[in-house]
N, C-alpha and C. Protein backbone atom coordinates (compact mmCIF):
# COMPACT_ATOMS: atom_id res chain seq x y z
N UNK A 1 99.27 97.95 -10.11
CA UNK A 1 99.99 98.78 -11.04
C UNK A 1 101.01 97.91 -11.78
N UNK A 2 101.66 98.59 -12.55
CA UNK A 2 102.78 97.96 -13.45
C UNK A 2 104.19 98.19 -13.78
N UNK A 3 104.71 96.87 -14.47
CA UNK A 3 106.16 97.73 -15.11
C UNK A 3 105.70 98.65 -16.20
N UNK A 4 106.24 99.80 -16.84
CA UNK A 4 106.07 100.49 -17.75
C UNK A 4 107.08 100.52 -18.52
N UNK A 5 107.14 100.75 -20.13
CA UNK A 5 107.81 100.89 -20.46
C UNK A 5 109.05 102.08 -20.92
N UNK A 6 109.92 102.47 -21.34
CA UNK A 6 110.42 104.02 -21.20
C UNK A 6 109.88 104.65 -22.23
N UNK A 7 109.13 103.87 -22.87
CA UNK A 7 108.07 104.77 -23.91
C UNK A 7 106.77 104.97 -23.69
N UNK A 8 106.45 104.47 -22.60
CA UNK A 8 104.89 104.78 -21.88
C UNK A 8 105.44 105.62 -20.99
N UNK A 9 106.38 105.58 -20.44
CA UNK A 9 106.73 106.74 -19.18
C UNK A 9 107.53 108.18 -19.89
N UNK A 10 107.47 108.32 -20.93
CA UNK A 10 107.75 109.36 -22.04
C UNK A 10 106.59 110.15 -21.93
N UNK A 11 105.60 109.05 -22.67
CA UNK A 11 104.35 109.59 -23.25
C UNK A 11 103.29 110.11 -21.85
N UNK A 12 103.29 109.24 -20.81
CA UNK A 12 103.21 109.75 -19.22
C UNK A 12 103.26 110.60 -18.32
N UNK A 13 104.53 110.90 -18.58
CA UNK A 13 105.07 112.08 -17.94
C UNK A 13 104.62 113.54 -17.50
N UNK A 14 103.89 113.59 -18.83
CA UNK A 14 103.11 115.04 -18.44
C UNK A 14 102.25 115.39 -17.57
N UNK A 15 101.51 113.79 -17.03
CA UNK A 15 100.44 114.13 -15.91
C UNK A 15 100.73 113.46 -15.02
N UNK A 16 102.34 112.34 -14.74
CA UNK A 16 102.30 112.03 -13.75
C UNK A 16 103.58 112.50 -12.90
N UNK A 17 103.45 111.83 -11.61
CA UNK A 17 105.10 112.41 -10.84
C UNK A 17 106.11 111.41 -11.47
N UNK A 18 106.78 111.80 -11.76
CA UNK A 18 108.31 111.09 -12.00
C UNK A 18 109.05 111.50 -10.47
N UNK A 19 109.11 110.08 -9.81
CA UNK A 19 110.35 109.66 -8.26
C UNK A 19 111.08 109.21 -9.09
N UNK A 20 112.53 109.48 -9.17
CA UNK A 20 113.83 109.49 -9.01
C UNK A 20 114.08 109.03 -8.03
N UNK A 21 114.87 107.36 -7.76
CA UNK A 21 114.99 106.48 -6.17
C UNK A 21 116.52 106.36 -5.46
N UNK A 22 117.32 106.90 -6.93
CA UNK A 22 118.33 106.73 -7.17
C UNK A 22 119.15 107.75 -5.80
N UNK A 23 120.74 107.51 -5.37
CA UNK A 23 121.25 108.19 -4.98
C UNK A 23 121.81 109.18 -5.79
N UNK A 24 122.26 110.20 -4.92
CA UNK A 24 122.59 111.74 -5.37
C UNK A 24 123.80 111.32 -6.69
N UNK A 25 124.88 110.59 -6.45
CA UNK A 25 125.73 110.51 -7.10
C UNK A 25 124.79 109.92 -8.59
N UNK A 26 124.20 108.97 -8.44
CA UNK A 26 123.60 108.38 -9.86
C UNK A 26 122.89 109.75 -10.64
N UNK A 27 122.39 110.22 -9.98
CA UNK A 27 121.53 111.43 -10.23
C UNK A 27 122.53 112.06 -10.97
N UNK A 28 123.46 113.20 -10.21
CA UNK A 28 124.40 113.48 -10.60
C UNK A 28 124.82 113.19 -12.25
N UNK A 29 124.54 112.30 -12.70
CA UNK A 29 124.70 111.62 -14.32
C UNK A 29 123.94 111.98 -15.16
N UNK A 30 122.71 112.41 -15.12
CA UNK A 30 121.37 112.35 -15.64
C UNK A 30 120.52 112.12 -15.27
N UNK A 31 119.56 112.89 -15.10
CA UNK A 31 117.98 112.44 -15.32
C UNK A 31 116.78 112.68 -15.85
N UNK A 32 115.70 112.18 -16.10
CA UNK A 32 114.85 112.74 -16.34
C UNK A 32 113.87 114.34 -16.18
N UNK A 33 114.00 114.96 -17.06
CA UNK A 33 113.57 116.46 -17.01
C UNK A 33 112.30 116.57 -16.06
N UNK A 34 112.20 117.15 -15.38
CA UNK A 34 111.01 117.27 -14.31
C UNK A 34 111.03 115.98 -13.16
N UNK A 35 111.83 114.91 -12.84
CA UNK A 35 111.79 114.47 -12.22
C UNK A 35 112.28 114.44 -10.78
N UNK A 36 111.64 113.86 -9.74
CA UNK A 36 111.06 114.31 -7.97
C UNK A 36 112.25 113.55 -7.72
N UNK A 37 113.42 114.12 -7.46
CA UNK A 37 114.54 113.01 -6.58
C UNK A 37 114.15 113.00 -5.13
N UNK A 38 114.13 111.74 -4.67
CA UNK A 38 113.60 111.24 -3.34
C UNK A 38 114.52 109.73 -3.44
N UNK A 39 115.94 109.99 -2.73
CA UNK A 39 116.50 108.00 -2.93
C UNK A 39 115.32 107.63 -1.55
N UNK A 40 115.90 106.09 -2.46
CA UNK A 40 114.90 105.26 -2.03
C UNK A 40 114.99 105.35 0.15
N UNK A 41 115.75 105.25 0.17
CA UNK A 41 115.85 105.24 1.58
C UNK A 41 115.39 106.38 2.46
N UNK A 42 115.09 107.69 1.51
CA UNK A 42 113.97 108.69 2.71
C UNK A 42 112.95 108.89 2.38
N UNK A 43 112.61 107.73 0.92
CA UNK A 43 110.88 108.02 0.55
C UNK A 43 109.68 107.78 1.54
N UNK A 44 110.09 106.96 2.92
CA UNK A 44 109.30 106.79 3.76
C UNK A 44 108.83 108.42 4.68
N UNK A 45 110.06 108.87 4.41
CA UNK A 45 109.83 110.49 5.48
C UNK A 45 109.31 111.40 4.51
N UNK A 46 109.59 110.81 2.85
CA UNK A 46 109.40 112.18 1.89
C UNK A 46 107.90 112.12 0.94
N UNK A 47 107.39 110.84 1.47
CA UNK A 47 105.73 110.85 0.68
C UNK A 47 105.02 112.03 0.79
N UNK A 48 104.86 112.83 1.84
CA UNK A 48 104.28 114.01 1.61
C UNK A 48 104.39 114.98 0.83
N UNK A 49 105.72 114.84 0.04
CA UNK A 49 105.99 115.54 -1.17
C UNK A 49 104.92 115.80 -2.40
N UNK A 50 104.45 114.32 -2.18
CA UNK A 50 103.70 113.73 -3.41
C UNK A 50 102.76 114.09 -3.77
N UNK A 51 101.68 114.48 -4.94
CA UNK A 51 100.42 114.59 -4.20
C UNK A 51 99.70 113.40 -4.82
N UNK A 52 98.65 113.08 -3.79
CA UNK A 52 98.29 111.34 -3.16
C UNK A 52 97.16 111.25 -4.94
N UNK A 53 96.62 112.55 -5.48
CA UNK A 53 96.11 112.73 -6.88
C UNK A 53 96.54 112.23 -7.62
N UNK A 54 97.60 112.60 -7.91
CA UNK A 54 98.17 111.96 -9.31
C UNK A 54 99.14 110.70 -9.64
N UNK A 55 99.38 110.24 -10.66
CA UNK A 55 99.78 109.00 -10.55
C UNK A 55 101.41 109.74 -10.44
N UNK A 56 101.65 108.38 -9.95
CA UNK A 56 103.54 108.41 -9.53
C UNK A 56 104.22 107.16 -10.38
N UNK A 57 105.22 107.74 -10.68
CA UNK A 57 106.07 106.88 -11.79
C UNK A 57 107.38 106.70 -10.73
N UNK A 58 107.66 105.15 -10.27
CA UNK A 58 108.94 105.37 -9.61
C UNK A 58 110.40 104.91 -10.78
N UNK A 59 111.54 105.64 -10.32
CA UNK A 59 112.81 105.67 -11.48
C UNK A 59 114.42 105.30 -10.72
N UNK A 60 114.63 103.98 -10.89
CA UNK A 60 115.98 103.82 -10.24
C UNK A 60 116.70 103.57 -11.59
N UNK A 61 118.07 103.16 -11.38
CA UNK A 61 118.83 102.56 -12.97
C UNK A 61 118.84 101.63 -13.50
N UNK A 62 118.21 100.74 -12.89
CA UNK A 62 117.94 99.27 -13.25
C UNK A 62 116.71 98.60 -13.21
N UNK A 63 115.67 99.56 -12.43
CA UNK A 63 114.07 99.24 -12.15
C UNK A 63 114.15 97.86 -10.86
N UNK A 64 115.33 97.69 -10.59
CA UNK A 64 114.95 97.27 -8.73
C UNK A 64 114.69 97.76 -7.73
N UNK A 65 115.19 98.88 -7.77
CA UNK A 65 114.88 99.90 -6.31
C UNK A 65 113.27 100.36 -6.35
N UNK A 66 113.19 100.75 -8.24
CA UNK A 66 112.35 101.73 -8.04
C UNK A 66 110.93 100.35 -7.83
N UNK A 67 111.23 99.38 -8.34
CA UNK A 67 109.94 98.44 -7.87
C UNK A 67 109.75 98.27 -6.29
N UNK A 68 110.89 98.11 -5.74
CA UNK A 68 110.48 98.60 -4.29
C UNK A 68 109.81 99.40 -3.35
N UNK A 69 110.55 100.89 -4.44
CA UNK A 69 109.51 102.13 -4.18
C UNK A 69 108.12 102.20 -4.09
N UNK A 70 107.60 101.50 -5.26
CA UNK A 70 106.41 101.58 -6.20
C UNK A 70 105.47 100.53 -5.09
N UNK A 71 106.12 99.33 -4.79
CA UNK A 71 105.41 99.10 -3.29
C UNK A 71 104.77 99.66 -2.39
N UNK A 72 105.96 100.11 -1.85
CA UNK A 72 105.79 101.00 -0.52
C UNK A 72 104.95 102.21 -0.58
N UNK A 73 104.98 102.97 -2.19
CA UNK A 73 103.65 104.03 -2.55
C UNK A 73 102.48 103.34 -2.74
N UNK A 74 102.64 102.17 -3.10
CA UNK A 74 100.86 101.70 -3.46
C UNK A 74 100.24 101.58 -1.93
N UNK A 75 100.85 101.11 -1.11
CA UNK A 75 100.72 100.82 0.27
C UNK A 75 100.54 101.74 0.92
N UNK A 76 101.09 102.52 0.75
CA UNK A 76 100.65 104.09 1.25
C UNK A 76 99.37 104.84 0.62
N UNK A 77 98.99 104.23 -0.49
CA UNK A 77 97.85 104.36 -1.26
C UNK A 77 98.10 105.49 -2.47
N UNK A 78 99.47 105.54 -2.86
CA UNK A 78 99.14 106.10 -4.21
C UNK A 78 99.20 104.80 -5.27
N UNK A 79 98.57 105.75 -6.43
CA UNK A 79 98.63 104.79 -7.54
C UNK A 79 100.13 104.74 -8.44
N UNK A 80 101.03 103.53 -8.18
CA UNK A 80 102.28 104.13 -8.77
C UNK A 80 102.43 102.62 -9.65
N UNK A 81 103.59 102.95 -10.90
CA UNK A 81 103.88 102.51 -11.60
C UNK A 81 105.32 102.55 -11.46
N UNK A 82 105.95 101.36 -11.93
CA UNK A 82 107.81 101.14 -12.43
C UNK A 82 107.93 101.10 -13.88
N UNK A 83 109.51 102.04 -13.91
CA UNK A 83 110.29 102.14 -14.94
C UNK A 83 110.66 100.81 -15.20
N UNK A 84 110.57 100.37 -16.26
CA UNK A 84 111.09 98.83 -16.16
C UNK A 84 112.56 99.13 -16.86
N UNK A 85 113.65 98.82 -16.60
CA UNK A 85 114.71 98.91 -17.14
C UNK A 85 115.38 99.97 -16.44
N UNK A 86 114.78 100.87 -15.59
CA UNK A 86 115.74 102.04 -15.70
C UNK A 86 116.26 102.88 -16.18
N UNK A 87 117.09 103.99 -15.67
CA UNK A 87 117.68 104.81 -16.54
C UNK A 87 118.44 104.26 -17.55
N UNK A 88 119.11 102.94 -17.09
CA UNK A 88 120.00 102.52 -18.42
C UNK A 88 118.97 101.85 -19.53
N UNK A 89 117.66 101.94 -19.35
CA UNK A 89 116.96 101.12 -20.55
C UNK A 89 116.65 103.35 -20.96
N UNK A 90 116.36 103.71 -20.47
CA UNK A 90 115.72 105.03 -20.98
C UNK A 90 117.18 105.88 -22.32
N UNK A 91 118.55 105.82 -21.19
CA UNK A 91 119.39 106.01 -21.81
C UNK A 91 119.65 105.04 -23.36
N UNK A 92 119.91 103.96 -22.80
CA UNK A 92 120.01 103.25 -24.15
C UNK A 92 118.73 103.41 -25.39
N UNK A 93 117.69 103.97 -25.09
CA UNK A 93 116.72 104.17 -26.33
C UNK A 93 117.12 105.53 -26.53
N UNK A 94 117.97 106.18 -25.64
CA UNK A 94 118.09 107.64 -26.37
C UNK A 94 117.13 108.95 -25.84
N UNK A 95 116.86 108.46 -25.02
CA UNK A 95 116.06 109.58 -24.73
C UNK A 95 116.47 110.38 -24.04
N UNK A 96 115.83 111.69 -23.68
CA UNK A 96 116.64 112.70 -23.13
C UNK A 96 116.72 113.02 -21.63
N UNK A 97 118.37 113.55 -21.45
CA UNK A 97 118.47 113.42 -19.87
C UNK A 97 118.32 115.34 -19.57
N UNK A 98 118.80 115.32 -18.87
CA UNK A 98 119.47 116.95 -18.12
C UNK A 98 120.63 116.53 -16.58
């Protein structure tokens, strides 16, 4: 899988999961509309959330965590992809939070 960009994970979105890796407080700021908050540290207990079908987009603020994430799901055998940049690359193009 890959880094993505916040304009492929725009255009994406509609058919895949958006993980949110971030803690509650970052969250707390913004995020992506429809996106699965799971921080990175209980995605090991919270994969069953997922479903193992569809592709998974992982989302931290800087795209380090969430490349970590995106590991640990491929390994688990979903097909997942990273935000490259993060919320602060998504924010800085302007795109929209909630």
């Amino acid at each position: 899988m890959a880094d993505l960009t916040v304009h492929d994970v725009e255009a994406r979105s509609p058919q895949a999961q958006l993980v949110d890796v971030r803690e509650d407080a970052e969250v707390a700021l913004g995020r992506i509309q429809g996106a699965i908050h799971i921080p990175l540290g209980q995605l090991p207990d919270r994969m069953g959330e997922l479903d193992p079908q569809r592709p998974v987009i992982a989302i931290c603020r800087s795209g380090n965590r969430s490349r970590q994430a995106m590991q640990a799901l491929q390994a688990a055998g979903y097909a997942c992809d990273n935000m490259a940049g993060g919320m602060l690359a998504w924010q800085a193009a302007g795109l929209p939070t909630i």
